[in-house]
Every structure is written in C-alpha cells, then in structure tokens.
Protein backbone atom coordinates (compact mmCIF):
# COMPACT_ATOMS: atom_id res chain seq x y z
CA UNK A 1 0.00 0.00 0.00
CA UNK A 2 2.63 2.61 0.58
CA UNK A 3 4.20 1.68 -2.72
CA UNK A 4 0.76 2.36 -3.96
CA UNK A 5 1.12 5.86 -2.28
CA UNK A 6 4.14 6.94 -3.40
CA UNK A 7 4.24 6.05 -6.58
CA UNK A 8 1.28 8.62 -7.12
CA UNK A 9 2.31 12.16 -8.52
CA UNK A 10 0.60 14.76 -6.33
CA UNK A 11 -0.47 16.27 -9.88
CA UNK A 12 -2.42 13.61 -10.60
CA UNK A 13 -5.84 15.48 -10.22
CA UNK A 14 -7.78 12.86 -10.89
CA UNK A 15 -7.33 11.50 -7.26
CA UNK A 16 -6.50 14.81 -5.56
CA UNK A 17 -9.07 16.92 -4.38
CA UNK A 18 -7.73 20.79 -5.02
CA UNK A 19 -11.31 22.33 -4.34
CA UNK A 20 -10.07 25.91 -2.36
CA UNK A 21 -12.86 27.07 0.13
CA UNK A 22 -13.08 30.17 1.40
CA UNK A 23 -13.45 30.63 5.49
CA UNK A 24 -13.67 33.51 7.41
CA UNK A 25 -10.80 32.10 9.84
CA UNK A 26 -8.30 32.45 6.87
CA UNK A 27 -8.79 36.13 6.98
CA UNK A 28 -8.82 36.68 10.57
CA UNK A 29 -5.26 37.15 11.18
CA UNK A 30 -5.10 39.39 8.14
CA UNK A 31 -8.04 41.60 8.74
CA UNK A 32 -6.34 42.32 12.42
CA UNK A 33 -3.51 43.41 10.67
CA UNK A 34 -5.08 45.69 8.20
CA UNK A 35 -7.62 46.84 10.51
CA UNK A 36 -4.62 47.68 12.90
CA UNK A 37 -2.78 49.86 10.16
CA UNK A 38 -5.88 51.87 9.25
CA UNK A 39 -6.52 52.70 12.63
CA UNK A 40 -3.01 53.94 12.91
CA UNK A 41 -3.55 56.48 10.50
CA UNK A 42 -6.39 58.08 12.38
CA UNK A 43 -5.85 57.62 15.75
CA UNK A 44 -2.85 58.89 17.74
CA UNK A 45 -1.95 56.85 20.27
CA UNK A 46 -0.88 54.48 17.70
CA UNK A 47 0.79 57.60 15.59
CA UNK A 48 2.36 58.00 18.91
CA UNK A 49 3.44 54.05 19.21
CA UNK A 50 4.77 54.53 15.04
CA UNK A 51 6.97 57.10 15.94
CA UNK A 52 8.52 55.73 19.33
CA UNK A 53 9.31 52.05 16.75
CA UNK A 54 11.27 54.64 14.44
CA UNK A 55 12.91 56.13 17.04
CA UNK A 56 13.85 52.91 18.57
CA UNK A 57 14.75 51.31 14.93
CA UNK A 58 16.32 54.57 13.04
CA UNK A 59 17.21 57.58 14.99
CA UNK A 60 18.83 56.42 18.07
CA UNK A 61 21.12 53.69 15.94
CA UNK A 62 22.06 55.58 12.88
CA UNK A 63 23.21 53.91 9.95
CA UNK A 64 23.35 53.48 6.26
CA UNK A 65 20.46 52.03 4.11
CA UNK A 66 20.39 48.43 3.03
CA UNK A 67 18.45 47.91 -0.45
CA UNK A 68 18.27 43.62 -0.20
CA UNK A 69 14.63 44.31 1.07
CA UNK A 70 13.85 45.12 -3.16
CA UNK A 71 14.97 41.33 -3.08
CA UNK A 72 13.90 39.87 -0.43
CA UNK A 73 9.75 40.46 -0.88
CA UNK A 74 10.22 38.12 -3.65
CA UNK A 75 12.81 35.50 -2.35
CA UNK A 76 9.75 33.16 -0.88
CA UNK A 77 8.47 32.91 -4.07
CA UNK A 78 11.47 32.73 -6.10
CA UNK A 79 12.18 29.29 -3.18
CA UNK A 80 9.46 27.73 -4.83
CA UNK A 81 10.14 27.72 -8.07
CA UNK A 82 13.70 26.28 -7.34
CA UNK A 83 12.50 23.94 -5.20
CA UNK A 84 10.22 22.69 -8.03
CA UNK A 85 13.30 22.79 -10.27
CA UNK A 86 15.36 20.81 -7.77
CA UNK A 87 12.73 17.73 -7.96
CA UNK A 88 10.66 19.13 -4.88
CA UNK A 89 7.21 19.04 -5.92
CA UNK A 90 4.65 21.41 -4.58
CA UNK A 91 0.96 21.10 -4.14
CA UNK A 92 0.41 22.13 -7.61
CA UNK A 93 2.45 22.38 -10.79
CA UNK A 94 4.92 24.93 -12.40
CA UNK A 95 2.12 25.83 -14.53
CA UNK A 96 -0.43 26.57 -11.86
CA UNK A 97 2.03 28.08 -9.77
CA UNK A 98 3.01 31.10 -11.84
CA UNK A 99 -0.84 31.74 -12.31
CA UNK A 100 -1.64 31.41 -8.33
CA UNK A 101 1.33 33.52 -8.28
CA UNK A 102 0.24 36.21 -10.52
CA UNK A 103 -3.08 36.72 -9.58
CA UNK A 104 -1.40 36.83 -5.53
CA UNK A 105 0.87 39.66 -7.01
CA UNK A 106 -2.08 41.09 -9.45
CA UNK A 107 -4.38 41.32 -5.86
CA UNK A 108 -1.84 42.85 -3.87
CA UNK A 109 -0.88 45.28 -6.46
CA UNK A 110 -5.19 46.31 -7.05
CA UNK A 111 -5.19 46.83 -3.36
CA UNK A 112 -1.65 48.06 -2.42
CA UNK A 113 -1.71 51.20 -4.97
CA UNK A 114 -5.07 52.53 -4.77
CA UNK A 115 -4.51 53.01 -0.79
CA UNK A 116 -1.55 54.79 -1.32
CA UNK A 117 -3.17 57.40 -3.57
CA UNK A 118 -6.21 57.70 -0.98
CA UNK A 119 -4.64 57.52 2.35
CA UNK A 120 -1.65 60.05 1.16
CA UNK A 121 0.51 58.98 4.46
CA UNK A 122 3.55 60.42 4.55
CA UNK A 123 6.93 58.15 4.80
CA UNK A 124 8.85 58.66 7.98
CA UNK A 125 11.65 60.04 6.29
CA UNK A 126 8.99 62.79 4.50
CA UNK A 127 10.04 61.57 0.99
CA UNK A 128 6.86 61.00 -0.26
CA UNK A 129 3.02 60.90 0.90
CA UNK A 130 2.63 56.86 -0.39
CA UNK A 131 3.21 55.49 2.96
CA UNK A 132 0.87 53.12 3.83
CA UNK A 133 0.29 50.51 3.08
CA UNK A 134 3.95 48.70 2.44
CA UNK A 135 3.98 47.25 -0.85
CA UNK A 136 7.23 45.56 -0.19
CA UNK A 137 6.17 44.29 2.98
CA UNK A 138 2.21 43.39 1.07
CA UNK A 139 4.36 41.38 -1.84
CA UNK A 140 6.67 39.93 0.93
CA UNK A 141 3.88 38.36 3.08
CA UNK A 142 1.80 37.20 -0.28
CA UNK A 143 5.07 35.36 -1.47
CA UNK A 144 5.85 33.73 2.50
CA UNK A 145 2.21 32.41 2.04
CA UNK A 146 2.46 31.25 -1.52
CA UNK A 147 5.43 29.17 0.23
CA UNK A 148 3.28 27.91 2.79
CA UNK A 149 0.68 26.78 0.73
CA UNK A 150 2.59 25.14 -1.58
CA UNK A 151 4.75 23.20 0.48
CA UNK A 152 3.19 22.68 4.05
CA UNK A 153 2.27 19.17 3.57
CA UNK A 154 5.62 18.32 2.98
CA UNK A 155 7.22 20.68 5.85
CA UNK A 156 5.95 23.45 8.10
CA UNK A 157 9.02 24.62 7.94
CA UNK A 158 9.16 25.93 4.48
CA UNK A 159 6.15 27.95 5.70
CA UNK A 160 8.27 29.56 8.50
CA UNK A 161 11.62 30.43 6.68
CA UNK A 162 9.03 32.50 4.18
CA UNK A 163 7.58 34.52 7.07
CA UNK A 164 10.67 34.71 8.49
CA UNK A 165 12.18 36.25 5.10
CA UNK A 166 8.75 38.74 5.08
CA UNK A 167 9.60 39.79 8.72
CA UNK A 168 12.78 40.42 8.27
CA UNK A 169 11.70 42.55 5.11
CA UNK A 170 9.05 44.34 6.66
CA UNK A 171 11.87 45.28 9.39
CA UNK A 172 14.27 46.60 6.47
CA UNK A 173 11.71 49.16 5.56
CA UNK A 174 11.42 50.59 8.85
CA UNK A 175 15.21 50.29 9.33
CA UNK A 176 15.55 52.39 5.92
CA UNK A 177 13.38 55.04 7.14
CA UNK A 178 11.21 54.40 5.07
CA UNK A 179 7.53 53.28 6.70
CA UNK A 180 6.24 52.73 9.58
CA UNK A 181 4.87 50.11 11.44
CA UNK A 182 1.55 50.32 10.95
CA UNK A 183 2.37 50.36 7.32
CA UNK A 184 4.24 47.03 7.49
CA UNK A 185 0.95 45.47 9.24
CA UNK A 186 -1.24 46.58 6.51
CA UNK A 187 1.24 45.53 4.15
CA UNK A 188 1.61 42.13 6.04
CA UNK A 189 -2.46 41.34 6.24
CA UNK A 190 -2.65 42.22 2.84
CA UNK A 191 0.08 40.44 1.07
CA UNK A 192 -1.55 37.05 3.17
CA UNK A 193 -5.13 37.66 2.25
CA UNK A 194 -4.12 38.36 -1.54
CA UNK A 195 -2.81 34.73 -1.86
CA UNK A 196 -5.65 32.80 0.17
CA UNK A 197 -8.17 35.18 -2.66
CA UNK A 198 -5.30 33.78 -5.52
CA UNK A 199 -5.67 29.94 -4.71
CA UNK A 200 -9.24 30.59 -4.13
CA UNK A 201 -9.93 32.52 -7.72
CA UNK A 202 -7.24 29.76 -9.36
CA UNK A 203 -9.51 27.53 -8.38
CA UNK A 204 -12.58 28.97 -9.76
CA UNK A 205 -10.75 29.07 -13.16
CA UNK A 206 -9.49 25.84 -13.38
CA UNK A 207 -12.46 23.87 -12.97
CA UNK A 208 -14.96 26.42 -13.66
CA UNK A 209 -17.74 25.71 -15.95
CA UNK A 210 -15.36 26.95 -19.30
CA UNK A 211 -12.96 24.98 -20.61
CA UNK A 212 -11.59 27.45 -22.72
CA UNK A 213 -8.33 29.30 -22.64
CA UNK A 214 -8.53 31.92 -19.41
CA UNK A 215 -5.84 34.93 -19.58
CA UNK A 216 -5.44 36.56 -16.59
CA UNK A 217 -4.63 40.50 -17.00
CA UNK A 218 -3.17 42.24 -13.31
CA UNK A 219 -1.53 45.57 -12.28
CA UNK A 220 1.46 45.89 -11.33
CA UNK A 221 2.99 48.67 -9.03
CA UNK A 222 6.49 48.83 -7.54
CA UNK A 223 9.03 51.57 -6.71
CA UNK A 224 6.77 53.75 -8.18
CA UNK A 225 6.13 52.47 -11.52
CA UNK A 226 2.80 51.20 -12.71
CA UNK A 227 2.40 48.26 -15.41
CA UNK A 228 0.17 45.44 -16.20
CA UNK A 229 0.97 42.20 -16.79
CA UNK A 230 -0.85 38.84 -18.50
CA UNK A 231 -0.52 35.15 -17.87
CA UNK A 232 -2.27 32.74 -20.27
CA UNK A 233 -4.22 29.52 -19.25
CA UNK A 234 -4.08 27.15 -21.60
C-alpha cells in the first residue's frame, strides 16, 4: 500500500481533491492586521506608538540604508520555483504556480496602490506621501504564504523560513526610514489575504464551468512604476 502511495504524482488530479474554500478564519489574522494599520492612520496613540518604533529602529542607531529588502519580498516565491526545479514538488504544478502567483501579485498590487493614492501617508523620512500601506512588505507576506501553501504538507518549515524572510523585510523598511509600522501590518495582512483570494480565484478558473483558454490580465505597481501584466491559461 505505501508503494501504492508513493508512486502517485501529487499532480495527478484525478485523485487529488484541489477544491479551495473560502473561510472567514483564513482572513482573521489578516483583517487584524489591516484593521490595525488603518486605525493607525487616524488615531494617535498608535501615531504616537509609530513614531517611538522609528525612534527605537532609526534615529537612536544611525546607519546606512540596506536595499536587499527590493529582493527579499520576492525570495519566498522565487524558493518555490527552485524547489520545483530541484525535484521538490509542490501542491500544484509549475504551470499553476506562476498563475496562483500572478493573480497573488495582481491582488496585492489592485489593493496596495489605490490606498496609497487615498490615504496620502507620509513616509517617515517625508520623501513621499505613499506610505501606507507597504507594498514591499504586502508582496513579501503574499510570497511567505504562496510558500506555505505550496509546500506545508511536505514541511511546516518551508512555511516559517518565508515569514521569516517577510519579517525580516518588513523590518528593512522601517530600518531604511522608510515606513512605519503600521504600514508594514497593513502591508503584512494584505500580502496574506491576496494569496488565500489567488488559490481561491485559481480555483474557480481551473475547474470552472469553461474549458476554454482563461488569460489573466493584473496591475502591477512597484518603486513607483505602474504596469500590467498577463498570464495565459491554456
């Protein structure tokens, strides 16, 4: 019988059951977060708490600016593609991946942008007023969880050197001056709930009631340049 077992290929999908349902405990964690980082920008005791983490973080330790953090948000992400290439299969295939993937990025992107141009928070280091949310910290989390997902029935501990990667990338941007941390939060809950919507939505398209060839259009925004960008599902 385990022969039997192993000798299956988790992409068979004729005897694995991929159907993605939606709870409201997935988003729990998440809308704390992003609940937390809107109420920072209205109400000052946390405004207060922001600027006593910068102080702590960037004024009383000076130093120089480390850029890996324009890495790092995608790092989790980029682990499961070479994973995949090193013979480590994830839940789903290369294929499916880079769609999940997309629309994760695509979600983040929709939400991540449009906030910026509402909320008009100011950076810590007065730079700019497109604080808040992170989008580093937003594409960070939604790549740790892509990780996850992908590989925690094989090891939690894939799952925790993504978040780990995510933390320590949401830290960088408060150690460059550069948000605060209510912005990593909101960055943080969003970047999670973008890939539980992905798998959710990928799952809608794949065995939706069409069979025909899907494309899948998303926005993309970092460091202050806007594109789009399409993935075809053939």
């Amino acid at each position: 019988m385990n022969d039997s077992i192993s000798s299956t290929s988790i992409h068979d999908v004729s005897k694995i059951n991929y159907n993605e349902k939606l709870s409201y405990k997935q988003f729990i964690i998440p809308s704390l977060l992003i609940g937390y980082g809107m109420f920072a920008l209205v109400f000052d005791e946390l405004k207060d708490f922001n600027k006593e983490v910068k102080e702590e973080v960037y004024l009383e330790h000076p130093h120089g600016f480390l850029h890996v953090d324009d890495y790092t948000q995608y790092s989790p992400a980029v682990a499961v593609f070479g994973l995949q290439a090193l013979g480590i299969k994830g839940k789903n295939s290369v294929k499916d991946e880079l769609i999940i993937y997309a629309l994760s990025v695509g979600i983040t992107t929709a939400v991540v942008y449009p906030l910026k141009k509402i909320t008009k928070e100011w950076r810590p280091d007065h730079s700019a007023p497109n604080s808040f949310p992170s989008g580093h910290t937003a594409i960070s989390f939604a790549s740790a969880e892509f990780l996850r997902r992908e590989y925690k029935d094989i090891s939690p501990w894939y799952g925790i050197a993504g978040y780990a990667v995510a933390s320590g990338t949401g830290f960088l941007r408060m150690y460059n001056n550069k948000h605060w941390f209510s912005d990593i939060a909101a960055g943080a809950g969003i970047g999670i709930a973008s890939t539980t919507m992905a798998y959710w939505l990928h799952d809608k398209i794949r065995w939706g009631k069409k069979k025909t060839n899907t494309a899948t259009i998303y926005p993309i925004y970092n460091n202050s340049v806007l594109g789009v960008g399409l993935v075809k599902n053939f």
